[in-house]
PDB file of N, CA and C in Angstrom:
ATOM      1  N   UNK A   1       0.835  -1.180   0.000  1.00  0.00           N
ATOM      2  CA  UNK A   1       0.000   0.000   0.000  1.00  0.00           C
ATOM      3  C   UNK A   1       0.880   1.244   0.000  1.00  0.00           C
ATOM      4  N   UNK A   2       0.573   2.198  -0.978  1.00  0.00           N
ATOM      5  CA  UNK A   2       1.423   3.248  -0.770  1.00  0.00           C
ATOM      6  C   UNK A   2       0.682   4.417  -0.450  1.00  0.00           C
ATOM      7  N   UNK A   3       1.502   4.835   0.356  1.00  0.00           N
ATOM      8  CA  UNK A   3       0.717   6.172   1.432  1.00  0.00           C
ATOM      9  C   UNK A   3       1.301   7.457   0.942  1.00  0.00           C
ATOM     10  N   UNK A   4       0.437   8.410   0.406  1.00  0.00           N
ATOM     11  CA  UNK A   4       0.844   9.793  -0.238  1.00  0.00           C
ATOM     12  C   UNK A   4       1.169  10.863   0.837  1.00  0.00           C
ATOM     13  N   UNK A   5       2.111  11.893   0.626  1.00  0.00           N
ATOM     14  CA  UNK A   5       1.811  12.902   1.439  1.00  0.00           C
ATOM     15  C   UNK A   5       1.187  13.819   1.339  1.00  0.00           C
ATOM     16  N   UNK A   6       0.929  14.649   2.449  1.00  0.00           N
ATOM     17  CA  UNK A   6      -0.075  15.852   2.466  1.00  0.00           C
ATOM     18  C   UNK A   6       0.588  17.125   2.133  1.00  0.00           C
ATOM     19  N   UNK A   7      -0.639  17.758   1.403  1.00  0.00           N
ATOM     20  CA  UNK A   7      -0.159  19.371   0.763  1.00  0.00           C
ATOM     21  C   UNK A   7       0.523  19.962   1.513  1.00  0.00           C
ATOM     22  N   UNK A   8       0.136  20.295   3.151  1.00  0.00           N
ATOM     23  CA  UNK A   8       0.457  20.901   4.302  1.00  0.00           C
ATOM     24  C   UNK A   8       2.465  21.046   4.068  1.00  0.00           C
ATOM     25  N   UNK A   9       2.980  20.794   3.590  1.00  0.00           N
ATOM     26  CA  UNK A   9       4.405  20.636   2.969  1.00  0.00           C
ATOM     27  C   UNK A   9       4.960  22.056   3.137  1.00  0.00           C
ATOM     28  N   UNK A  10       4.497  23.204   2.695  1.00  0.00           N
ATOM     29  CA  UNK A  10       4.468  24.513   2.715  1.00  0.00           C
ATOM     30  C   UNK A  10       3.672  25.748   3.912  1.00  0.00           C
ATOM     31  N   UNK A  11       3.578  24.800   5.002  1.00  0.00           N
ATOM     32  CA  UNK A  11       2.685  25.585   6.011  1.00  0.00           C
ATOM     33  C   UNK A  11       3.663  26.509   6.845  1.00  0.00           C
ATOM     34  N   UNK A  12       4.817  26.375   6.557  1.00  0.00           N
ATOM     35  CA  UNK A  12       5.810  27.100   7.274  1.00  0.00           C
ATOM     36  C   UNK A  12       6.604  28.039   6.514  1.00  0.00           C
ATOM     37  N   UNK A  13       6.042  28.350   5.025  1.00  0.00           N
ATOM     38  CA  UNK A  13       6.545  29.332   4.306  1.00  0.00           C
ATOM     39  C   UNK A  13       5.599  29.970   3.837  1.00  0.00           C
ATOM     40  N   UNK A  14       5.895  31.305   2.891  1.00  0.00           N
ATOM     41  CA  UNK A  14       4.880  32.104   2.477  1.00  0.00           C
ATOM     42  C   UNK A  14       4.259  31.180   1.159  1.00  0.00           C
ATOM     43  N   UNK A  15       3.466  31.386   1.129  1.00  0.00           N
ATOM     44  CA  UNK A  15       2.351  31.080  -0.135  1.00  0.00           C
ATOM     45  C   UNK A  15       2.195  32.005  -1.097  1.00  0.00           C
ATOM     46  N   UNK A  16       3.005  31.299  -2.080  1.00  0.00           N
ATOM     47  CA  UNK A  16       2.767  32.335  -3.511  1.00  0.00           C
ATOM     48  C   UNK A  16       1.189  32.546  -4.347  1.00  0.00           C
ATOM     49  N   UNK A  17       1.010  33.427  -4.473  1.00  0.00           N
ATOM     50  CA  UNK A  17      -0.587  33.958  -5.186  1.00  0.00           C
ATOM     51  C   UNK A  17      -0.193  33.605  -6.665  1.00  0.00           C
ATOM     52  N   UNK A  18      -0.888  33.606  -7.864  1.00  0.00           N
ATOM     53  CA  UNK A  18      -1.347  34.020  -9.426  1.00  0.00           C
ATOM     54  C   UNK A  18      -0.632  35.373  -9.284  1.00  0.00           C
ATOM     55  N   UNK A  19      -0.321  35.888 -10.546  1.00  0.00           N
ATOM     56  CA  UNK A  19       0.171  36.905 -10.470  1.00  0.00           C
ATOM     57  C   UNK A  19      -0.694  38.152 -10.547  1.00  0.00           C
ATOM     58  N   UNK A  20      -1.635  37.757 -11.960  1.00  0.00           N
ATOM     59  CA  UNK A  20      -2.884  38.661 -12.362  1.00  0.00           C
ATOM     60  C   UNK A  20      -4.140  38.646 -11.389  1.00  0.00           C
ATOM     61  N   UNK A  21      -3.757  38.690  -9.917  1.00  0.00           N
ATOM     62  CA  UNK A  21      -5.264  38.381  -8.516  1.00  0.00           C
ATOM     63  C   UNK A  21      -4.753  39.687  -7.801  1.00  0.00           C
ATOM     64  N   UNK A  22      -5.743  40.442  -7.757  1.00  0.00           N
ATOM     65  CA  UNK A  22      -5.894  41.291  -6.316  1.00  0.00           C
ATOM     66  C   UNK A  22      -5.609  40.339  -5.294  1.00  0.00           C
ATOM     67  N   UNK A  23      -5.394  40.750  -3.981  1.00  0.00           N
ATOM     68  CA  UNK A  23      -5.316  39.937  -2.881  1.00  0.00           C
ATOM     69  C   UNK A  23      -6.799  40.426  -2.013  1.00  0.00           C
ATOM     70  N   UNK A  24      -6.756  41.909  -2.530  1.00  0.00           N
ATOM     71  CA  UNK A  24      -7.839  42.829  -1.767  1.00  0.00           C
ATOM     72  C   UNK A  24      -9.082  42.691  -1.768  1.00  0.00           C
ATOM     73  N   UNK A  25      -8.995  43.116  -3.280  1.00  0.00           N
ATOM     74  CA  UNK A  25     -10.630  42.938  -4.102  1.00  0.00           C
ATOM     75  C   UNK A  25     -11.167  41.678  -4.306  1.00  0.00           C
ATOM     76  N   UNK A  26      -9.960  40.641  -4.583  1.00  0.00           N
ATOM     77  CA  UNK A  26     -10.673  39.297  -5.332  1.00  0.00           C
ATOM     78  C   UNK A  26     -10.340  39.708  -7.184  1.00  0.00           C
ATOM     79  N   UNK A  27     -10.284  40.735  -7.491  1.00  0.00           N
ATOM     80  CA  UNK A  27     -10.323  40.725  -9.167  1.00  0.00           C
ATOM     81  C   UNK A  27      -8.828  40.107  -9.993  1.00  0.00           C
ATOM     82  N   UNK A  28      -9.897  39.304 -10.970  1.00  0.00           N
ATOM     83  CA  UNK A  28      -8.560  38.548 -11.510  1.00  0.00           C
ATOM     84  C   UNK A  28      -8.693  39.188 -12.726  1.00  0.00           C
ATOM     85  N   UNK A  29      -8.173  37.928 -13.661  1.00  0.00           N
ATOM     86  CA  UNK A  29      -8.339  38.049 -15.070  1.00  0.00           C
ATOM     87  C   UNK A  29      -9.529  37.670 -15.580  1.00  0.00           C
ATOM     88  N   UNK A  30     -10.286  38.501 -16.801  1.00  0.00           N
ATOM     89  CA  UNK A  30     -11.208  38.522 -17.486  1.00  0.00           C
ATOM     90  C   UNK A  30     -11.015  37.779 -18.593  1.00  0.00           C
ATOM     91  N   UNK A  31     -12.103  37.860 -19.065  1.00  0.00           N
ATOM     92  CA  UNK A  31     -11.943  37.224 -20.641  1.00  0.00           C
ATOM     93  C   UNK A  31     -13.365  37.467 -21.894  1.00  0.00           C
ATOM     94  N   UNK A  32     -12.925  37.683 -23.092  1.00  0.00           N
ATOM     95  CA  UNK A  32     -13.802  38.235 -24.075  1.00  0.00           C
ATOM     96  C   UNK A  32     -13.499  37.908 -25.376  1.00  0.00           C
ATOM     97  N   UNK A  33     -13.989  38.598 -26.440  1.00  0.00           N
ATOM     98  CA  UNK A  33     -13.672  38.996 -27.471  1.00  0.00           C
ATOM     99  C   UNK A  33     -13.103  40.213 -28.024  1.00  0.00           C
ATOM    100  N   UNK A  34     -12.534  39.764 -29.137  1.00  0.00           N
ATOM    101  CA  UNK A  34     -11.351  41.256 -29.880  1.00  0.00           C
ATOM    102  C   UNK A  34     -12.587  40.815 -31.254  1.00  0.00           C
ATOM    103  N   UNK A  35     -13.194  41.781 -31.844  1.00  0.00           N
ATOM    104  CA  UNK A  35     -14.133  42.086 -32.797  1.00  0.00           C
ATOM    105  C   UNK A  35     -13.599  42.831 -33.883  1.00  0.00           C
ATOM    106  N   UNK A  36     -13.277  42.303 -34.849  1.00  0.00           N
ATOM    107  CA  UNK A  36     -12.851  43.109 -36.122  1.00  0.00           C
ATOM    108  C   UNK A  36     -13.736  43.590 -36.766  1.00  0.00           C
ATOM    109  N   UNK A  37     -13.538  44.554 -37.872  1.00  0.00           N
ATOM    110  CA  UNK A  37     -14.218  45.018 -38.706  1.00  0.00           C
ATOM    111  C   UNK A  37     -15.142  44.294 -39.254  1.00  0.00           C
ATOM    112  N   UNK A  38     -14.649  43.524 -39.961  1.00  0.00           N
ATOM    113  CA  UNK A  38     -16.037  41.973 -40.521  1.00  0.00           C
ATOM    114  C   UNK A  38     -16.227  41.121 -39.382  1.00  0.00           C
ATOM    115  N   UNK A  39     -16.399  41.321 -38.357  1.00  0.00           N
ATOM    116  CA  UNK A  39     -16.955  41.156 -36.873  1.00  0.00           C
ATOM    117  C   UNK A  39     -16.523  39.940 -36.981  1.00  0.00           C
ATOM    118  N   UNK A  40     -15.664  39.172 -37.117  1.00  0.00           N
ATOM    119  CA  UNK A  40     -14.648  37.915 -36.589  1.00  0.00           C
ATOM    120  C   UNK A  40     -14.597  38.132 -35.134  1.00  0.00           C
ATOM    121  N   UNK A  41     -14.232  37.042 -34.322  1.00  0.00           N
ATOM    122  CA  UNK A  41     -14.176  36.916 -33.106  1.00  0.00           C
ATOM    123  C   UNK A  41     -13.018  35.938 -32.830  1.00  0.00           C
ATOM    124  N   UNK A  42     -12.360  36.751 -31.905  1.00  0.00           N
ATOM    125  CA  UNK A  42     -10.816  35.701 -31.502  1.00  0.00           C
ATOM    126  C   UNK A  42     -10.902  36.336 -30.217  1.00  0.00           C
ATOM    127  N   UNK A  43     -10.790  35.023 -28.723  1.00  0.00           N
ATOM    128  CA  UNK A  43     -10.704  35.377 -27.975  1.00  0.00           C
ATOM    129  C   UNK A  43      -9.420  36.176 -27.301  1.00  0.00           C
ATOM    130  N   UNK A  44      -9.228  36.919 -26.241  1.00  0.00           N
ATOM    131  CA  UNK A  44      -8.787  37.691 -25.532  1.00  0.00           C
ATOM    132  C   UNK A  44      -9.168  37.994 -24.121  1.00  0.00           C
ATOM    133  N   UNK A  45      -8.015  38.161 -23.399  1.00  0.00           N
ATOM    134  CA  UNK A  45      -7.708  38.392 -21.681  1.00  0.00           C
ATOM    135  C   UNK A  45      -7.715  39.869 -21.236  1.00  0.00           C
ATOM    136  N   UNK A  46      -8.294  40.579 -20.277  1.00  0.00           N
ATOM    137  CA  UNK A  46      -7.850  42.072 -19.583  1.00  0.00           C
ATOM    138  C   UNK A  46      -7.656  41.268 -18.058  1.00  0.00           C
ATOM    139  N   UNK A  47      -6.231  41.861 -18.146  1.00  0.00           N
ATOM    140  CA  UNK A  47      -5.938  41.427 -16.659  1.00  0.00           C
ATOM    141  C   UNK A  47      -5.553  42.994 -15.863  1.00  0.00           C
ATOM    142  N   UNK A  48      -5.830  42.783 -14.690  1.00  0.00           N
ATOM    143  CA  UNK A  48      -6.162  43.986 -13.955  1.00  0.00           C
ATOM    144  C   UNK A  48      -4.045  44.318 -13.581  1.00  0.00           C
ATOM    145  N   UNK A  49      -4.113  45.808 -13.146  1.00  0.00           N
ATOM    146  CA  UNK A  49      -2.653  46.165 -12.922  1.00  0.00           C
ATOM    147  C   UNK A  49      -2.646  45.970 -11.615  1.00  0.00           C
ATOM    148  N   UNK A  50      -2.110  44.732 -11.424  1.00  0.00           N
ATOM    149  CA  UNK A  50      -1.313  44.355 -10.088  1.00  0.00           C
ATOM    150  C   UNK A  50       0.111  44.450  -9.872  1.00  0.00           C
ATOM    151  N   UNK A  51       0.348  45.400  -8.932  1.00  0.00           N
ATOM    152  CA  UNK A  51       2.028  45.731  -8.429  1.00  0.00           C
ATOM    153  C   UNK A  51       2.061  44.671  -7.209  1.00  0.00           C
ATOM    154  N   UNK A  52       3.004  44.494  -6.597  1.00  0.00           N
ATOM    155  CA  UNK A  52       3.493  43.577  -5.799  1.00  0.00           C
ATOM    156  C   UNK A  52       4.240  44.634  -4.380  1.00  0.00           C
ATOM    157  N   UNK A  53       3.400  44.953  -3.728  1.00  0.00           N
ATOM    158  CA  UNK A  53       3.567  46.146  -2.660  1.00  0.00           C
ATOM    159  C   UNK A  53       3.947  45.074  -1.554  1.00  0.00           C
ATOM    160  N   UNK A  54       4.784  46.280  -0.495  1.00  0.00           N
ATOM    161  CA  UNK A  54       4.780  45.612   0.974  1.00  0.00           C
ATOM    162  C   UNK A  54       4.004  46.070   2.086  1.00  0.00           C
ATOM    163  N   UNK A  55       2.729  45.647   2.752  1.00  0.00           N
ATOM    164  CA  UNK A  55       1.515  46.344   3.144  1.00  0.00           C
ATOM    165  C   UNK A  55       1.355  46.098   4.663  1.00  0.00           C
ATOM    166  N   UNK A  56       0.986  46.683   5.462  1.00  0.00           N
ATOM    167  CA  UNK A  56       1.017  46.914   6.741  1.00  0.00           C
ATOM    168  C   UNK A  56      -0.425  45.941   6.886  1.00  0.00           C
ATOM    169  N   UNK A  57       0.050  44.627   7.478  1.00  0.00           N
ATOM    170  CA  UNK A  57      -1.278  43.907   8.206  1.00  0.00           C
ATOM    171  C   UNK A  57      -1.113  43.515   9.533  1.00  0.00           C
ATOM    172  N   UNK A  58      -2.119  43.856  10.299  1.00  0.00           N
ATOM    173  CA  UNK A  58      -1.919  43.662  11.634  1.00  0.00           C
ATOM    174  C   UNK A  58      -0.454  44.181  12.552  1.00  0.00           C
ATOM    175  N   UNK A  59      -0.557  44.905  11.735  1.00  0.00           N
ATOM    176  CA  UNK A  59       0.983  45.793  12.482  1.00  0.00           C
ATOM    177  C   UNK A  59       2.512  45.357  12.076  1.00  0.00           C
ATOM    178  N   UNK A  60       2.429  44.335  11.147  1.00  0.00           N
ATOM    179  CA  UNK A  60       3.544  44.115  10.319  1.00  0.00           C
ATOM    180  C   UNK A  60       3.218  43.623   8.883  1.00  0.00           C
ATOM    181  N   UNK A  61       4.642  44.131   8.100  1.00  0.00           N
ATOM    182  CA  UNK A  61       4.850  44.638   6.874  1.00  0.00           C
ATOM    183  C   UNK A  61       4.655  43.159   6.156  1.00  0.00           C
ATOM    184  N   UNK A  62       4.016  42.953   5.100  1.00  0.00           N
ATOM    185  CA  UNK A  62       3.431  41.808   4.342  1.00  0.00           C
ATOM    186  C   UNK A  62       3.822  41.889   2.871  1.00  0.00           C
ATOM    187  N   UNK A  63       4.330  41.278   2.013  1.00  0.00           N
ATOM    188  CA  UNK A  63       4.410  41.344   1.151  1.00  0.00           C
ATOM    189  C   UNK A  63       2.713  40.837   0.097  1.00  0.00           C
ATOM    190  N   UNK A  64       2.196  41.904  -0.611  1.00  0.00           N
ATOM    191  CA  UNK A  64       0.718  41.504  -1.432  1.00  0.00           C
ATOM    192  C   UNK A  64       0.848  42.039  -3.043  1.00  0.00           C
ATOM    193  N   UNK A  65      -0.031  41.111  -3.507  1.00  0.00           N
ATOM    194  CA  UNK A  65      -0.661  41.664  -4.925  1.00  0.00           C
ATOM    195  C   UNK A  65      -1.188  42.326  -4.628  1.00  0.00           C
ATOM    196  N   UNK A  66      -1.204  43.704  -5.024  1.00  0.00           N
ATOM    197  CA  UNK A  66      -2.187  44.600  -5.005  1.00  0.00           C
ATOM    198  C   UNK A  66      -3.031  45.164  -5.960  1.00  0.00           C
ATOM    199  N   UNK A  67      -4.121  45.699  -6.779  1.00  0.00           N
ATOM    200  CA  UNK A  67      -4.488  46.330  -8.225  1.00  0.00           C
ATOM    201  C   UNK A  67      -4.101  47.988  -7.347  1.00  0.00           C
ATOM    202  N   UNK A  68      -4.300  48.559  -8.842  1.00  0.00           N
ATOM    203  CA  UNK A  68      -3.408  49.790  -8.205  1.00  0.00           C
ATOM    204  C   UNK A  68      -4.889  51.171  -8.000  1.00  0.00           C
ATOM    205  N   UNK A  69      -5.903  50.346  -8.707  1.00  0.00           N
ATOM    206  CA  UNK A  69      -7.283  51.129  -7.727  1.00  0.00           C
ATOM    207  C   UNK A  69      -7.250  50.591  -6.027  1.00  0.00           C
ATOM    208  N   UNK A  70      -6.786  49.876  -5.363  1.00  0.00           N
ATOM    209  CA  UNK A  70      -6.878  49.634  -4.302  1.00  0.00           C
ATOM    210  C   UNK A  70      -5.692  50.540  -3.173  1.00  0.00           C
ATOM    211  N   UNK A  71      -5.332  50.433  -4.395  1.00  0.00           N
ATOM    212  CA  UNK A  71      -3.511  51.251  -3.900  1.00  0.00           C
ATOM    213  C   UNK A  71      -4.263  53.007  -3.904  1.00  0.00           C
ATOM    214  N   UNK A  72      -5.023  53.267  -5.136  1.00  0.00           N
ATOM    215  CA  UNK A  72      -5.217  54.368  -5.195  1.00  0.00           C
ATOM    216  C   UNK A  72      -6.738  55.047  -3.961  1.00  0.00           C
ATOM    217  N   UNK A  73      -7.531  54.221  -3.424  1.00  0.00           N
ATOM    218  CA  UNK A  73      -8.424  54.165  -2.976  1.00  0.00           C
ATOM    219  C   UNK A  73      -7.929  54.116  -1.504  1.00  0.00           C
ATOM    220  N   UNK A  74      -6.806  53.860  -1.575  1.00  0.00           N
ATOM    221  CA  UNK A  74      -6.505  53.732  -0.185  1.00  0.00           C
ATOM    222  C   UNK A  74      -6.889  52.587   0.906  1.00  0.00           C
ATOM    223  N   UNK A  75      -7.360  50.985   0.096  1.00  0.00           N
ATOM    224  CA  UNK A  75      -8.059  50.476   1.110  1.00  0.00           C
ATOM    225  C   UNK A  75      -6.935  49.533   1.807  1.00  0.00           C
ATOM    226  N   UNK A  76      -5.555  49.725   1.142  1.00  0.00           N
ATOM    227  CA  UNK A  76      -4.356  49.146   2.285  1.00  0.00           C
ATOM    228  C   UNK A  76      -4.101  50.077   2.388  1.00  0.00           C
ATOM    229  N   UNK A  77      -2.553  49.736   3.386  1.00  0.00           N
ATOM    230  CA  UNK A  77      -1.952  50.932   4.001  1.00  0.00           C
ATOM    231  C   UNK A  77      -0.183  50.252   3.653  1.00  0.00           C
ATOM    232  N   UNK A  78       0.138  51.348   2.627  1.00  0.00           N
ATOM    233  CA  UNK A  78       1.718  50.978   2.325  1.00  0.00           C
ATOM    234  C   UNK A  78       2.595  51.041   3.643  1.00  0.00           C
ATOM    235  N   UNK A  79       3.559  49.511   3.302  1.00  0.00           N
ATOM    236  CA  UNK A  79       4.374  49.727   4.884  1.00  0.00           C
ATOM    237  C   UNK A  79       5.826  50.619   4.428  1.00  0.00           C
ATOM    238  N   UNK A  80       6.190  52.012   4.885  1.00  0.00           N
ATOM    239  CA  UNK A  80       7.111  52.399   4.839  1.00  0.00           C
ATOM    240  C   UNK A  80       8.380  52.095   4.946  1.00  0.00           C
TER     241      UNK A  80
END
């Protein structure tokens, strides 16, 4: 019988995010159509502008995805 191990492997380091995810909002990447002139359709992605800030949680400095309306809205707080 072979016995697998558990994910838990990484519980003692940081956890890397997607790159294109708010951490804040939740907003990721979208998806649609690019519409030409003779209205052809080929799909296409809008991914939101996420910078990679260092953010004050619970009184120490965190490294986050951030979108930069969240940055601009003020709903973190940059750690100096």
């Amino acid at each position: 019988m072979i016995e697998y191990l558990c994910f838990d492997v990484f519980a003692d380091k940081e956890v890397f995010t997607m790159g294109r995810y708010c951490e804040v909002c939740k907003k990721g990447v979208m998806s649609g159509n690019n519409v030409s002139h003779s209205n052809r359709k080929t799909r296409r992605s809008w991914a939101p502008n996420v910078q990679r800030v260092s953010v004050v949680v619970n009184g120490t400095a965190k490294k986050m995805c951030v979108c930069t309306r969240c940055l601009r809205s003020q709903k973190v707080q940059r750690a100096v």
